[in-house]
Protein backbone atom coordinates (compact mmCIF):
# COMPACT_ATOMS: atom_id res chain seq x y z
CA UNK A 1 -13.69 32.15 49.19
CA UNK A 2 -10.40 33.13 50.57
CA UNK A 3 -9.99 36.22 52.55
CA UNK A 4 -7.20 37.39 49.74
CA UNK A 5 -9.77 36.89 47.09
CA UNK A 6 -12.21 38.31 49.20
CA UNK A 7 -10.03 41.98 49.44
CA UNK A 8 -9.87 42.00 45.69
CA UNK A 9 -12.82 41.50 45.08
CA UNK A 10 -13.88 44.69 47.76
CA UNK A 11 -11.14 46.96 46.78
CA UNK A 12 -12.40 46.58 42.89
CA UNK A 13 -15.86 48.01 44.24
CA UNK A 14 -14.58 50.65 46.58
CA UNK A 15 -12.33 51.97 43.48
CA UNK A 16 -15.15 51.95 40.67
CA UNK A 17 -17.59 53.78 43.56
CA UNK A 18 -14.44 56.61 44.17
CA UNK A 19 -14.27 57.07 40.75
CA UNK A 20 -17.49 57.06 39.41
CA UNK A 21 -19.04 59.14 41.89
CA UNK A 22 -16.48 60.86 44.30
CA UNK A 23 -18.19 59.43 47.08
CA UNK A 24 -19.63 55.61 48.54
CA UNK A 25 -16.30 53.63 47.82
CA UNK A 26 -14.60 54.61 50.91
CA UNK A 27 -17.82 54.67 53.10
CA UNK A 28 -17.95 50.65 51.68
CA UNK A 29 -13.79 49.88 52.78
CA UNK A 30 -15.11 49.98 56.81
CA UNK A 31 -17.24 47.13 56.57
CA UNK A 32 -16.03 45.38 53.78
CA UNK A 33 -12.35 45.21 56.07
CA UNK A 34 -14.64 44.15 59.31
CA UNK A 35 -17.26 41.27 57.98
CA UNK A 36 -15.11 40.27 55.15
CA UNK A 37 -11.36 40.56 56.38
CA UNK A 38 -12.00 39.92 59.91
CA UNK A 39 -10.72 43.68 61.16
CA UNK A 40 -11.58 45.42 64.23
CA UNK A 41 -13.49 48.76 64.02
CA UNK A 42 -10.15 50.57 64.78
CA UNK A 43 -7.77 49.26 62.68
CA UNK A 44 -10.42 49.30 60.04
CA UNK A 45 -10.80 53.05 60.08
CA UNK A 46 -7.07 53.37 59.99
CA UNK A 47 -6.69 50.79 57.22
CA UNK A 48 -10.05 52.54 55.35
CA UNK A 49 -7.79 55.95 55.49
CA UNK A 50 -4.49 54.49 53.82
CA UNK A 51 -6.68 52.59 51.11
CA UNK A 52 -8.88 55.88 50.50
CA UNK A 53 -5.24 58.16 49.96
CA UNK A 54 -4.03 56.07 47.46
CA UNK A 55 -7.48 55.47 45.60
CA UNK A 56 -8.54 58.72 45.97
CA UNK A 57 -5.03 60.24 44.37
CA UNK A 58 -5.63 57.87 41.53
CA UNK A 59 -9.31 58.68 40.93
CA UNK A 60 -8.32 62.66 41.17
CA UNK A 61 -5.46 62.59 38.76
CA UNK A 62 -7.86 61.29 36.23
CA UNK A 63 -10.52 63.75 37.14
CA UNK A 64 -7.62 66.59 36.71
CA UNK A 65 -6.45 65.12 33.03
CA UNK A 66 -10.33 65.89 32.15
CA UNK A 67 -9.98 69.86 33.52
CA UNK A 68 -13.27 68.44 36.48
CA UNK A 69 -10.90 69.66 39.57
CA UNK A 70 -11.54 73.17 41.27
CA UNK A 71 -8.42 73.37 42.99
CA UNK A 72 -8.69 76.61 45.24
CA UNK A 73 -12.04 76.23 46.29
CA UNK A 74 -11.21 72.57 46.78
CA UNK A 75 -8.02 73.73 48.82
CA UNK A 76 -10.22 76.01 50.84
CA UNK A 77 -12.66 73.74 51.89
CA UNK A 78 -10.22 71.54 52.93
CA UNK A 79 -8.19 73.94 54.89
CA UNK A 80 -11.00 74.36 57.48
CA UNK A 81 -11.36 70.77 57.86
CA UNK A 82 -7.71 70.34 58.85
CA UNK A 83 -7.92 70.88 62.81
CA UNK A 84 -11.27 68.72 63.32
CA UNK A 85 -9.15 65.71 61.14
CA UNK A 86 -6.83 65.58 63.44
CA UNK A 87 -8.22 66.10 66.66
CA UNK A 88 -11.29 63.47 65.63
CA UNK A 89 -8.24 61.09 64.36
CA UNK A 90 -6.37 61.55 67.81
CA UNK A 91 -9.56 60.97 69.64
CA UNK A 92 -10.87 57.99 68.20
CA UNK A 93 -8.52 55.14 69.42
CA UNK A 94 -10.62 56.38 72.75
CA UNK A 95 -14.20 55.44 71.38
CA UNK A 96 -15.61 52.01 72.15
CA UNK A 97 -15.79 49.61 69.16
CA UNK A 98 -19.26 49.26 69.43
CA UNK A 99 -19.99 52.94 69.48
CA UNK A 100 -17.58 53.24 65.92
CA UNK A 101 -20.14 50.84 64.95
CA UNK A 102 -23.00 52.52 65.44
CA UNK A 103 -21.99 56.20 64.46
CA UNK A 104 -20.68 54.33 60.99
CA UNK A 105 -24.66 52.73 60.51
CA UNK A 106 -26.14 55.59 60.96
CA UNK A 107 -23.29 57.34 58.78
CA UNK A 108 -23.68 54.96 55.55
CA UNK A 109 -27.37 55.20 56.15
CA UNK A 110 -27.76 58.97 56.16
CA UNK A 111 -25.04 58.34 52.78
CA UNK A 112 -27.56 55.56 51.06
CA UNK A 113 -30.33 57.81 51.36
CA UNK A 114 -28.49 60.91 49.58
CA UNK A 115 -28.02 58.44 46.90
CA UNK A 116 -31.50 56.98 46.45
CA UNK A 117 -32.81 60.34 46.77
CA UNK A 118 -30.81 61.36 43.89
CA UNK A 119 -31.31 64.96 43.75
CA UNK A 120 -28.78 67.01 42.59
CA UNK A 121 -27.86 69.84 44.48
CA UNK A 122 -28.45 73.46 43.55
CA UNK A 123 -25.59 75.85 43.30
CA UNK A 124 -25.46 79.33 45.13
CA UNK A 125 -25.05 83.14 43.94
CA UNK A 126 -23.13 83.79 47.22
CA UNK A 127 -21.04 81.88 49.05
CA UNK A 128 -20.63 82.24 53.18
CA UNK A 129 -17.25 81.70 54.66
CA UNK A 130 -18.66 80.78 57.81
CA UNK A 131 -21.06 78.06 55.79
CA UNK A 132 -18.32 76.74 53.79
CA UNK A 133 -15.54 76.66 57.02
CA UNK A 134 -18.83 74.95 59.00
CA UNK A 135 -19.13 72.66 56.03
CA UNK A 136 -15.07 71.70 55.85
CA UNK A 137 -15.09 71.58 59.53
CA UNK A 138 -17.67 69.02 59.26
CA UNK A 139 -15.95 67.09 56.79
CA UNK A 140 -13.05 66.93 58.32
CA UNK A 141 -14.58 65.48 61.94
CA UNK A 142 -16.32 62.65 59.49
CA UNK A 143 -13.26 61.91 58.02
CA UNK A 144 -11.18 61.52 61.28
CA UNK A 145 -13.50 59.77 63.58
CA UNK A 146 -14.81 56.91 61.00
CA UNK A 147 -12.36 57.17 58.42
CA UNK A 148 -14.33 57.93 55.44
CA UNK A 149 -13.30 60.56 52.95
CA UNK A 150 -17.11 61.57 52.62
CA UNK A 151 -17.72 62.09 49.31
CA UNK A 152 -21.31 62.06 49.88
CA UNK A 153 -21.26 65.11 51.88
CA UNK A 154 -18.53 67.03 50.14
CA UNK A 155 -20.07 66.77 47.07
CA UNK A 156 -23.25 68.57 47.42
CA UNK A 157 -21.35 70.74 50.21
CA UNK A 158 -18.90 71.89 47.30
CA UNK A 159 -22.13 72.69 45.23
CA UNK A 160 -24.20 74.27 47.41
CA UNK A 161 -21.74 76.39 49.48
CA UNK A 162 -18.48 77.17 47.54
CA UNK A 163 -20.83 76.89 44.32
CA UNK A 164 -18.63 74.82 42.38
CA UNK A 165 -20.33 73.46 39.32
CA UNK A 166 -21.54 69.67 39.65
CA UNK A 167 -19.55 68.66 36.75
CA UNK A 168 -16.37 69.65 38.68
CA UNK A 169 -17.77 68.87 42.54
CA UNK A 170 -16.76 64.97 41.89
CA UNK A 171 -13.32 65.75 41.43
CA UNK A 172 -12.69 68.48 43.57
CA UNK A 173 -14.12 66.48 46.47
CA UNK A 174 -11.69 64.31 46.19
CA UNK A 175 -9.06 66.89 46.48
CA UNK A 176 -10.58 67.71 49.82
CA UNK A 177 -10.92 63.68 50.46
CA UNK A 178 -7.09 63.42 50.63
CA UNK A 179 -6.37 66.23 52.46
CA UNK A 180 -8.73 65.26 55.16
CA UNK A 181 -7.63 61.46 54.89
CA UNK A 182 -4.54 62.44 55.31
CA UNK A 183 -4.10 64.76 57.92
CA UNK A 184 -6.49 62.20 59.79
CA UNK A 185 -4.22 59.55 59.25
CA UNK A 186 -1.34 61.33 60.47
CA UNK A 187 -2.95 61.65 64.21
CA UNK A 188 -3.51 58.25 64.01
CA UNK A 189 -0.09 56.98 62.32
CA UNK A 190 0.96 54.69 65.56
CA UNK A 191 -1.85 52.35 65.05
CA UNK A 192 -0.86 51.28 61.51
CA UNK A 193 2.26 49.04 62.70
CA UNK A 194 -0.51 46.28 63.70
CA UNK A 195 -2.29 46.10 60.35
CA UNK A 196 -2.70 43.07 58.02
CA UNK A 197 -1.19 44.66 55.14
CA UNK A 198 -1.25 41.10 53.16
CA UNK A 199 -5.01 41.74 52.86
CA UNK A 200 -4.74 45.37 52.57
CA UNK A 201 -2.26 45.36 49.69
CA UNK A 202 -4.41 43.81 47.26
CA UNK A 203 -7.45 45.06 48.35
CA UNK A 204 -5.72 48.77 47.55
CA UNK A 205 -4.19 47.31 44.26
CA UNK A 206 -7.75 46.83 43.20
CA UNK A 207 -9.22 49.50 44.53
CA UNK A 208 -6.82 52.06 42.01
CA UNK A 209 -7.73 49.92 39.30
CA UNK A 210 -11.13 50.15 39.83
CA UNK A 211 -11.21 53.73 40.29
CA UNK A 212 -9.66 53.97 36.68
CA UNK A 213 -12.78 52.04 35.41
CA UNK A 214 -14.77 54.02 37.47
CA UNK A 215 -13.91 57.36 35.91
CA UNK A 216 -14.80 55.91 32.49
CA UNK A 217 -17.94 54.12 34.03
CA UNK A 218 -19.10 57.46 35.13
CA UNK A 219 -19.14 58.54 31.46
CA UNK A 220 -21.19 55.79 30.12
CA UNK A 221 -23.63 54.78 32.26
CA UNK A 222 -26.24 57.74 34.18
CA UNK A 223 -25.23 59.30 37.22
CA UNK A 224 -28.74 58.80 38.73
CA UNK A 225 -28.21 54.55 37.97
CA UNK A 226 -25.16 54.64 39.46
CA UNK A 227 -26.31 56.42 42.60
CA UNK A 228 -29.31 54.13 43.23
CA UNK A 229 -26.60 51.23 42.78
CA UNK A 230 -24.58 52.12 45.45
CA UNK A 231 -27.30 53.40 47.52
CA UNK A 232 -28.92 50.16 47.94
CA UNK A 233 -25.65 48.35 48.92
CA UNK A 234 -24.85 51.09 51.22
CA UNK A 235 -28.27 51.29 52.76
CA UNK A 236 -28.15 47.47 53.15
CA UNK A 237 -24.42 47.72 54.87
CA UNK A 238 -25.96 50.23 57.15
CA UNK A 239 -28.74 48.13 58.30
CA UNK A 240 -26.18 45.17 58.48
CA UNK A 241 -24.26 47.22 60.57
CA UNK A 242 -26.98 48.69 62.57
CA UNK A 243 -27.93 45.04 63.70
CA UNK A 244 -24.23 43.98 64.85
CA UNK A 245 -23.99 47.06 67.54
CA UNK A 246 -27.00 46.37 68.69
CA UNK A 247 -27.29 42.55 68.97
């Protein structure tokens, strides 16, 4: 299969995972861009942070049309994760390839398990500012080292800490996906001039398309299906992953 077929075929999955869960499509654009399209761990993570912008916009603009979006709490959150974005963006052109590696194994494992576990999380009574800046600090670290919007984490963060209802944690994690993305992007907006963006074009164009079918996935078929779905692909990425850095 070509490596053009190959990114549409990827982006398609990344997009329905965005937006039928808020989280696992972007933590699958890493390797999907390294053992399918042949990119290096660094210009993947820069590559994974343009392609999770646009998706994630597309995938949050639907959530928004269906009232799902907490916008200041989703602002908030986001706001603390602003500094550790950038500074783990600026930072991570410095990290050996094979240690990106490794940190995004254990990273999609620790993800695949949250999904196969498939326990929702519990909301609070009160919410701690210094939990929920510890939380978006977090986030934002995540985002900028590996280039993931981390859905996975925001989600039940967003639950548990700012006690945002599940029904509106998908969407309002990707408001704090973008932010994050792109502030992360932004420290690291030299690197793009080198990127293959004949691969990375259609891999995005399918990517927002799927994300569109992934919002109206999410309302047919059960949460807990999809997350064991994309927990076993993830968990088999990891160990895929894991195996590469060390061999």
């Amino acid at each position: 299969m070509s490596a053009f077929a190959l990114a549409l075929l990827a982006g398609a999955l990344v997009g329905v995972a965005l937006g039928a869960l808020g989280a696992g499509g972007s933590i699958l654009t890493v390797p999907a861009l390294i053992y399918l399209l042949g990119f290096d761990p660094a210009s993947a993570t820069t590559a994974s942070l343009v392609i999770v912008i646009v998706t994630s916009v597309t995938a949050l603009v639907a959530h928004a049309r269906a009232g799902a979006v907490r916008w200041r709490a989703g602002l908030l959150f986001a706001a603390a994760g602003v500094l550790p974005a950038a500074t783990a963006g600026a930072l991570s052109a410095r990290i050996p390839q094979s240690v990106l590696t490794s940190m995004f194994a254990v990273l999609a494992a620790v993800a695949a398990v949250r999904m196969l576990r498939r326990r929702a999380p519990r909301g609070r009574a009160s919410v701690s500012a210094a939990r929920a800046a510890g939380a978006g600090a977090g986030l934002g670290a995540v985002t900028g080292f590996l280039g993931v919007g981390g859905g996975f984490l925001a989600v039940p963060a967003l639950v548990g800490v700012l006690a945002v209802p599940m029904g509106a944690a998908v969407g309002t994690s990707l408001l704090v996906i973008v932010a994050n993305a792109l502030v992360a992007l932004g420290a690291r907006a030299w690197t793009a001039s080198g990127l293959d963006w004949a691969l990375i074009m259609p891999f995005l164009a399918t990517a927002v398309l799927g994300a569109w079918d992934g919002r109206r996935l999410a309302a047919r078929v059960s949460p807990a299906t999809l997350q064991r779905i994309f927990g076993a692909v993830l968990l088999t990425v990891a160990a895929g992953m894991g195996l590469t850095a060390v061999l």
